[in-house]
Structure formats: C-alpha cells, structure tokens
PDB file of N, CA and C in Angstrom:
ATOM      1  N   UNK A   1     172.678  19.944  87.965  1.00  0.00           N
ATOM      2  CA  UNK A   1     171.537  20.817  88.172  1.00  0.00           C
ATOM      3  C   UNK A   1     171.851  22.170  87.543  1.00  0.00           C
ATOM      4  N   UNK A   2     170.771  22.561  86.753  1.00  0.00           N
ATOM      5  CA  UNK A   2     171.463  24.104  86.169  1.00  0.00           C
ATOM      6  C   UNK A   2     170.621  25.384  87.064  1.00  0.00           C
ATOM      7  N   UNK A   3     171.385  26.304  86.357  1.00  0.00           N
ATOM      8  CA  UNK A   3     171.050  27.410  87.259  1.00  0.00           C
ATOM      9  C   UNK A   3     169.320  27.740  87.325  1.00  0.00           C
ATOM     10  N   UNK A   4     168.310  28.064  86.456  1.00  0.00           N
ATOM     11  CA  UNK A   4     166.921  28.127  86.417  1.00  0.00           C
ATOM     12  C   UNK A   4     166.495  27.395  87.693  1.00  0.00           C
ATOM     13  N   UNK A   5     166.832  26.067  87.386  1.00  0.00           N
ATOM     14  CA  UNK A   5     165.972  24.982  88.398  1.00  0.00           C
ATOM     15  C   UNK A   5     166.335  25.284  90.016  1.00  0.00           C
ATOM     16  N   UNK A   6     167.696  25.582  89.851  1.00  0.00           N
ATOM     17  CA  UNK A   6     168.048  25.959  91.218  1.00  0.00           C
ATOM     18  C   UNK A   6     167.285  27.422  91.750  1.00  0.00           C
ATOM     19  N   UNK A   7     167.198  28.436  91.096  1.00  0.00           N
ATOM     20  CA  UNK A   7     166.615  29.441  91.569  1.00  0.00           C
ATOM     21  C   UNK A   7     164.936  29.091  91.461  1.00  0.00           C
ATOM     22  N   UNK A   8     164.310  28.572  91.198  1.00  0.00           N
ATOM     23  CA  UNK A   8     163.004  27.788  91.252  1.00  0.00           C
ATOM     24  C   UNK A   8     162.998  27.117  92.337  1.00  0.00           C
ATOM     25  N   UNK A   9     163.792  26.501  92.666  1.00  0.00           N
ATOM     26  CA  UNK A   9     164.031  25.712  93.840  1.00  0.00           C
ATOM     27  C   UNK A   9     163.491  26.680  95.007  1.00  0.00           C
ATOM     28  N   UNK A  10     164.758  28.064  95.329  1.00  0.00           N
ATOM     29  CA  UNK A  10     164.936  28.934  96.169  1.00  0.00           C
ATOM     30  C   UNK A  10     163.249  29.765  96.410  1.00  0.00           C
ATOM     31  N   UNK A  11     162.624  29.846  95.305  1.00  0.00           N
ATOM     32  CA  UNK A  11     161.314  30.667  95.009  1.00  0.00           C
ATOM     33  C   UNK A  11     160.325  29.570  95.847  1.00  0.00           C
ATOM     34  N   UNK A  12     160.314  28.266  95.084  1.00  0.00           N
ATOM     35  CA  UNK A  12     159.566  27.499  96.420  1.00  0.00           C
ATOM     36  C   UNK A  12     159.782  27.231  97.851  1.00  0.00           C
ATOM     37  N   UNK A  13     161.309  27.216  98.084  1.00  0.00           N
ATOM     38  CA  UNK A  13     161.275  27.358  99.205  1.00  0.00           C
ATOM     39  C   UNK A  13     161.422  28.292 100.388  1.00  0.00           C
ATOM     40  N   UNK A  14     160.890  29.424  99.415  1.00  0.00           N
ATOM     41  CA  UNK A  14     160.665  30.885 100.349  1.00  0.00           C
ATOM     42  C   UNK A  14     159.284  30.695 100.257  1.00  0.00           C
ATOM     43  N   UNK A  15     157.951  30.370  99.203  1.00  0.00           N
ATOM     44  CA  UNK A  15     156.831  29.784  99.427  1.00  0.00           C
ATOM     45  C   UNK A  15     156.605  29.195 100.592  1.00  0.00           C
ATOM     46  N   UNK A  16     157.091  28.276 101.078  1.00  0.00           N
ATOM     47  CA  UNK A  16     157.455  27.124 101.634  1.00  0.00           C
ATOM     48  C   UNK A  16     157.557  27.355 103.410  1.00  0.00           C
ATOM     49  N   UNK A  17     158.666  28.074 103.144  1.00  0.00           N
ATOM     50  CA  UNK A  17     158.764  28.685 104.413  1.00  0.00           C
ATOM     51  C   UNK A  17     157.707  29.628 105.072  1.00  0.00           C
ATOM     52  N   UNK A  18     157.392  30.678 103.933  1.00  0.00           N
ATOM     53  CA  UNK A  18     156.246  31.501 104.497  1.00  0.00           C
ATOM     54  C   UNK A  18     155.234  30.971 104.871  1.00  0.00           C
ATOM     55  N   UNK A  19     154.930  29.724 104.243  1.00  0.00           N
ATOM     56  CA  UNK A  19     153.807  28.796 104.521  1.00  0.00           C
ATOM     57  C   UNK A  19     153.373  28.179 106.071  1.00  0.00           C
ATOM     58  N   UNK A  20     154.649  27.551 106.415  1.00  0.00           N
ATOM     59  CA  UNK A  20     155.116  26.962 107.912  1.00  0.00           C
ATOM     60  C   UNK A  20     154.863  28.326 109.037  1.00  0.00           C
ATOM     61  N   UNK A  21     155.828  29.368 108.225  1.00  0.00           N
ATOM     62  CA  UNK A  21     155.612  30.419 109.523  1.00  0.00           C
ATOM     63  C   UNK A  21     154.147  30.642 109.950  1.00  0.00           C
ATOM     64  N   UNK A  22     152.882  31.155 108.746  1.00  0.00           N
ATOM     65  CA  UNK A  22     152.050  31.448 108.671  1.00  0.00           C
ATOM     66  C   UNK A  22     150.998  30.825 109.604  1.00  0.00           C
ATOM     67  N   UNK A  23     151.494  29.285 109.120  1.00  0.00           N
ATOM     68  CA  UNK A  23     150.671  28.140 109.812  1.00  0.00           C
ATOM     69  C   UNK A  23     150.495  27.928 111.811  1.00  0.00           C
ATOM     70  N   UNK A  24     152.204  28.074 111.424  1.00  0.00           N
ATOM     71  CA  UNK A  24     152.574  28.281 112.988  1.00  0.00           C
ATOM     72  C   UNK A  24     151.712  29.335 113.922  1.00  0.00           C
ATOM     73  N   UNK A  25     152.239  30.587 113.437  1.00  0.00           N
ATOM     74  CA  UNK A  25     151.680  31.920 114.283  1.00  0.00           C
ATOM     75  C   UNK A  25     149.800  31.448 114.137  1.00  0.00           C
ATOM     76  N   UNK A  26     149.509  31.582 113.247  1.00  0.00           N
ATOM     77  CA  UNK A  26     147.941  31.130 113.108  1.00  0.00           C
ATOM     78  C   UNK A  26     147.735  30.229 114.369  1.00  0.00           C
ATOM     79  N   UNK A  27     148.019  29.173 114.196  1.00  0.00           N
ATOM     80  CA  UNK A  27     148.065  28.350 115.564  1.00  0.00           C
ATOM     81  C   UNK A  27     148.200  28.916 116.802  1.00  0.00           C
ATOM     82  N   UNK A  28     149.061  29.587 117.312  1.00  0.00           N
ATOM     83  CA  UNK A  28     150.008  30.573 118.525  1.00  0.00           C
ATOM     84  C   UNK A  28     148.418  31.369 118.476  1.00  0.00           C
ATOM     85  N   UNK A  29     148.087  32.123 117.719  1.00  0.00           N
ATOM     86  CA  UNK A  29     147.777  33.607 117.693  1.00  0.00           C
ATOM     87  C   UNK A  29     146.150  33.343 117.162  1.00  0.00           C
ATOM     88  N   UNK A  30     145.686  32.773 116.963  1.00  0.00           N
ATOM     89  CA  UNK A  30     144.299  32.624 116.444  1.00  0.00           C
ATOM     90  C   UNK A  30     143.376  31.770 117.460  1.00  0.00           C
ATOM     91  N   UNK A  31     142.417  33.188 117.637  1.00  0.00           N
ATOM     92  CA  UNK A  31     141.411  32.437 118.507  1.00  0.00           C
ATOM     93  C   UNK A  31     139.863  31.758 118.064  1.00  0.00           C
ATOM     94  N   UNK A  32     139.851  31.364 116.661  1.00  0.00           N
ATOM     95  CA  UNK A  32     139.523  30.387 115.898  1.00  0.00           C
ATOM     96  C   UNK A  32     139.428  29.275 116.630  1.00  0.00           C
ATOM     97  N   UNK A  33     140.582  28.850 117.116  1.00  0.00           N
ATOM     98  CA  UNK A  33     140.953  27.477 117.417  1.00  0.00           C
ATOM     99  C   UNK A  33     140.395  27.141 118.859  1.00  0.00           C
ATOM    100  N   UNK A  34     139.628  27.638 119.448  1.00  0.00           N
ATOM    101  CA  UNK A  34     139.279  27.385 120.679  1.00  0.00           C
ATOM    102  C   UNK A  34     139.128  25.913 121.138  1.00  0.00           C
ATOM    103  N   UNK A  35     138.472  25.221 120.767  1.00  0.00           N
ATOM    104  CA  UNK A  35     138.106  23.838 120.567  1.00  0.00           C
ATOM    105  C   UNK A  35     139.148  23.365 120.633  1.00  0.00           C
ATOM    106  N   UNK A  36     140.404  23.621 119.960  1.00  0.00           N
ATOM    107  CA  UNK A  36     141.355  22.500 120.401  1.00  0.00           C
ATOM    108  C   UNK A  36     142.535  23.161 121.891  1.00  0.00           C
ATOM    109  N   UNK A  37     143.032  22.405 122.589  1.00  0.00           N
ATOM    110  CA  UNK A  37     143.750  22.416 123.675  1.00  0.00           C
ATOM    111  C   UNK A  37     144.834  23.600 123.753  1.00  0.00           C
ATOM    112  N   UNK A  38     144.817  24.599 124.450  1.00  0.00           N
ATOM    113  CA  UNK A  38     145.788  25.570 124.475  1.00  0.00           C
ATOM    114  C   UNK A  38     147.347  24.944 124.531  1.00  0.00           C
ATOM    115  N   UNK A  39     147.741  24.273 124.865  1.00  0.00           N
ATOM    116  CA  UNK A  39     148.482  23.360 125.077  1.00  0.00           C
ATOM    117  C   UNK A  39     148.841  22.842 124.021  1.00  0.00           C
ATOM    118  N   UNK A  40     148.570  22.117 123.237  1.00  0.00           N
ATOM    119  CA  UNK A  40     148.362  21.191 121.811  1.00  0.00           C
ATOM    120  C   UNK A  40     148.305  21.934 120.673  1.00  0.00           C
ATOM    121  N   UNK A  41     147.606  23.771 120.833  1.00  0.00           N
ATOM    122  CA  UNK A  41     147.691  24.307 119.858  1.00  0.00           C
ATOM    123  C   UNK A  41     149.331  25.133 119.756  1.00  0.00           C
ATOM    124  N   UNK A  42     149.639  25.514 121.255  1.00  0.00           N
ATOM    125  CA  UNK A  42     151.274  26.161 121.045  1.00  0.00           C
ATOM    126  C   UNK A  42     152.198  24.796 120.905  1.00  0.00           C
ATOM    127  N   UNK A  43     151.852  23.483 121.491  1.00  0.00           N
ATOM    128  CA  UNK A  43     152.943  22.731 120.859  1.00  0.00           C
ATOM    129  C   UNK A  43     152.924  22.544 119.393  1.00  0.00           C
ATOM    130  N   UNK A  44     151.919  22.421 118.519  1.00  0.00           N
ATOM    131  CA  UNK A  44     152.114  22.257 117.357  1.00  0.00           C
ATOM    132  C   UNK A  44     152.390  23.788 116.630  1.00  0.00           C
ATOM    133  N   UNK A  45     152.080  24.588 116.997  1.00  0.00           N
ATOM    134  CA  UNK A  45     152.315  26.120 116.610  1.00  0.00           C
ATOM    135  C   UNK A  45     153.458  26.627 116.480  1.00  0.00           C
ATOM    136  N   UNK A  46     154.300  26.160 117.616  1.00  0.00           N
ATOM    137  CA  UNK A  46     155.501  26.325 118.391  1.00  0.00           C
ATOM    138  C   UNK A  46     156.683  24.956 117.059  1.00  0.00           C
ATOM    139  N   UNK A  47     155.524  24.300 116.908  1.00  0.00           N
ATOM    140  CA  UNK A  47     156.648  22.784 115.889  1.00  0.00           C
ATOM    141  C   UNK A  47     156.703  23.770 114.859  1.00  0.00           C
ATOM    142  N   UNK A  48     156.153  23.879 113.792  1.00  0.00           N
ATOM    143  CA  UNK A  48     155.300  24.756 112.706  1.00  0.00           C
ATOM    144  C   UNK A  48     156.594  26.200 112.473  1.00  0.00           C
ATOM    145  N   UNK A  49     156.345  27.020 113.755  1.00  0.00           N
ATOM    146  CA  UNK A  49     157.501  28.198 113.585  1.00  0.00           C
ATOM    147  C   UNK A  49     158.697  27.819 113.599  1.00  0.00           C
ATOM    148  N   UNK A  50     159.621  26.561 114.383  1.00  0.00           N
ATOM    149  CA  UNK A  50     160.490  26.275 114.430  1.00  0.00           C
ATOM    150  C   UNK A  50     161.371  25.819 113.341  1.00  0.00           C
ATOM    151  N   UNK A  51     160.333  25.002 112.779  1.00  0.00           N
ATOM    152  CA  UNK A  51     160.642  24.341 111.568  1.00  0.00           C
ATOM    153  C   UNK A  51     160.728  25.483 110.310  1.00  0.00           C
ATOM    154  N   UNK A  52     159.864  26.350 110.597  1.00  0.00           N
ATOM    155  CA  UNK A  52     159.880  27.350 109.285  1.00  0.00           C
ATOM    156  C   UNK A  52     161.087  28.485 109.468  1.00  0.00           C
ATOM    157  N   UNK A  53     161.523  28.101 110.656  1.00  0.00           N
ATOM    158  CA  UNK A  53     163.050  29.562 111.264  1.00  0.00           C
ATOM    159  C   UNK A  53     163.878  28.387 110.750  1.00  0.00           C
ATOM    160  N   UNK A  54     163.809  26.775 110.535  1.00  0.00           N
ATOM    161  CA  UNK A  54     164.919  26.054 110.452  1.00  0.00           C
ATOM    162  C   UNK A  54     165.617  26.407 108.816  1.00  0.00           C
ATOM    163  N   UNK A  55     164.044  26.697 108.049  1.00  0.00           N
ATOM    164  CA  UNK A  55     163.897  26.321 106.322  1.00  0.00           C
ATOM    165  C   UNK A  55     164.632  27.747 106.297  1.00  0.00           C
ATOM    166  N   UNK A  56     164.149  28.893 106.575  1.00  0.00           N
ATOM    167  CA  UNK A  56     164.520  29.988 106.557  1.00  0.00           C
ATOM    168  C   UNK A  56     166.411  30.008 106.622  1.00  0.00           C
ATOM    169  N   UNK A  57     166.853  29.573 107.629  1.00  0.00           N
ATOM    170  CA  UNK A  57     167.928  29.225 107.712  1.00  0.00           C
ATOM    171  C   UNK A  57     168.736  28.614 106.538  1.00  0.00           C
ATOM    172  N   UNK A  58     168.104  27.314 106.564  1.00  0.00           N
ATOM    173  CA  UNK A  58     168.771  26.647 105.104  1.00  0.00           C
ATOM    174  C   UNK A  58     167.835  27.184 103.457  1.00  0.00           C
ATOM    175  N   UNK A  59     167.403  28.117 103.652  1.00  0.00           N
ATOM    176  CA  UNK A  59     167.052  29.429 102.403  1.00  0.00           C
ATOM    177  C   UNK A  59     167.652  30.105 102.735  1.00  0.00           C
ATOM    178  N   UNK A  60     168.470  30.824 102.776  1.00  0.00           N
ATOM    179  CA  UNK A  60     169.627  31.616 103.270  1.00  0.00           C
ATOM    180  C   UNK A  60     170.666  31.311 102.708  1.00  0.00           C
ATOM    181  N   UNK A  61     171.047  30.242 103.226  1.00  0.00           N
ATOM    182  CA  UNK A  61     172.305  29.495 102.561  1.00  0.00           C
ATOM    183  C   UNK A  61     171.774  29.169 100.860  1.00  0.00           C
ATOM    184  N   UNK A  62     170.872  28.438 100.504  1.00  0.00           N
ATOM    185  CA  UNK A  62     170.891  28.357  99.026  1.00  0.00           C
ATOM    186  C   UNK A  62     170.598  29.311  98.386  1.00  0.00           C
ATOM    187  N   UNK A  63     170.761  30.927  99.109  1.00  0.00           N
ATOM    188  CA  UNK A  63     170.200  31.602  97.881  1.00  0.00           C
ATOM    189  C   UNK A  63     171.575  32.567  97.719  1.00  0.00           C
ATOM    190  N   UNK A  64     172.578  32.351  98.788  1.00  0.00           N
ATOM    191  CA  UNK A  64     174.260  32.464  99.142  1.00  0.00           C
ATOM    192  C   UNK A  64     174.400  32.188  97.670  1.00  0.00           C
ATOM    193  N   UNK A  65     174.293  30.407  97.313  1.00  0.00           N
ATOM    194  CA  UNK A  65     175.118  29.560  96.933  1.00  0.00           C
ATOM    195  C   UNK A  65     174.400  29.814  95.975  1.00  0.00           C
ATOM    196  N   UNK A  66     173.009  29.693  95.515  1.00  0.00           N
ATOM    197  CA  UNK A  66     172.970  29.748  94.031  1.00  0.00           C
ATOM    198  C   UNK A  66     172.538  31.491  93.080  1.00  0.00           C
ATOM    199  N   UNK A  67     173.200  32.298  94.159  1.00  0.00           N
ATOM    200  CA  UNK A  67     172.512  33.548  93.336  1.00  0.00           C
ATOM    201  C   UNK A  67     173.800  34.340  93.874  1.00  0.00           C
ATOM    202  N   UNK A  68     175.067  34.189  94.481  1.00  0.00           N
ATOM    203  CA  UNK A  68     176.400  35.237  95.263  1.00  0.00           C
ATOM    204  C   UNK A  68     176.908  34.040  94.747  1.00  0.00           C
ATOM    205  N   UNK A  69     176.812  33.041  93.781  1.00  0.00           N
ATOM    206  CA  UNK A  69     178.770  32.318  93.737  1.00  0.00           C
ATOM    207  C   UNK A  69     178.707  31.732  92.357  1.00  0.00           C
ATOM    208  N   UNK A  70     179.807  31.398  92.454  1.00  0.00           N
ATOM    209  CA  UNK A  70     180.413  31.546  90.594  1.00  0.00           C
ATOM    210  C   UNK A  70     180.405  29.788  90.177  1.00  0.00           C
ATOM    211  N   UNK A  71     179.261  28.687  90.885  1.00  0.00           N
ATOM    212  CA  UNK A  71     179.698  27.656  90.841  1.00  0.00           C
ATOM    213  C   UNK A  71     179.371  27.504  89.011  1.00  0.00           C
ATOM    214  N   UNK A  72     178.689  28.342  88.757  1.00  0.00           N
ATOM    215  CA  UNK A  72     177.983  28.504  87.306  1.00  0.00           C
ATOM    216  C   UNK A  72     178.895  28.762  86.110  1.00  0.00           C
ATOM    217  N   UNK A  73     179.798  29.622  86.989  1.00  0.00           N
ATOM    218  CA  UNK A  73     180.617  30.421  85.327  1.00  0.00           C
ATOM    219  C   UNK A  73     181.673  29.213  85.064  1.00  0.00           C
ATOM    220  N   UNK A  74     181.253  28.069  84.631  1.00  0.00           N
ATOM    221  CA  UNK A  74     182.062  27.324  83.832  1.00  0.00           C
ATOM    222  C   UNK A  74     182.485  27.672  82.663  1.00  0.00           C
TER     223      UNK A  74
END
C-alpha cells in the first residue's frame, strides 16, 4: 500500500466518522423524530455515537502510523 492511498484512506475515515457521530447525536438530540420511540431512538443514537468514538479511536491510530512514522522512508 503506498503512502497517497493510505492518507486517502485516513481523509475518508474522518468523513466517516463525522458521519456516525452526526447521525448519532441527530438521533439523541432531534425532535424531528417524534414518531419513533424515545427508547429506540437513544438505543440506536446511543449505537451510532459509540461506534463513531470506536472509528475515531482507530483514526487516531492510522493517522499515528501513516502520517508520525517512517514505515515509508525505504
């Protein structure tokens, strides 16, 4: 894998992540959603943020590894 694709990688998956968070809190925090179950909207709201603190996490680490380390300077 060369370096471009990998930092492309990192760019979508900060997209990616912002996406999940967005989705999440929207859910949590939007009273749009009335119609569906208060209940049903923080469990899936609550899935949604978790998952996007998980990506966040492992974006963190690949942007360590492909933008702070020398796996490149062959």
């Amino acid at each position: 894998m060369n370096r471009w694709y990998g930092q492309f990688m990192v760019l979508f998956g900060s997209i990616m992540t912002m996406f999940y968070l967005g989705i999440g809190l929207y859910f949590i925090l939007s009273s749009d959603l009335t119609q569906i179950d208060k209940f049903i909207r923080y469990m899936v709201g609550g899935t949604f943020v978790f998952y996007g603190l998980f990506r966040l996490y492992k974006l963190i680490e690949k942007v360590k590894e492909e933008f702070f380390s020398d796996k490149y300077d062959e």
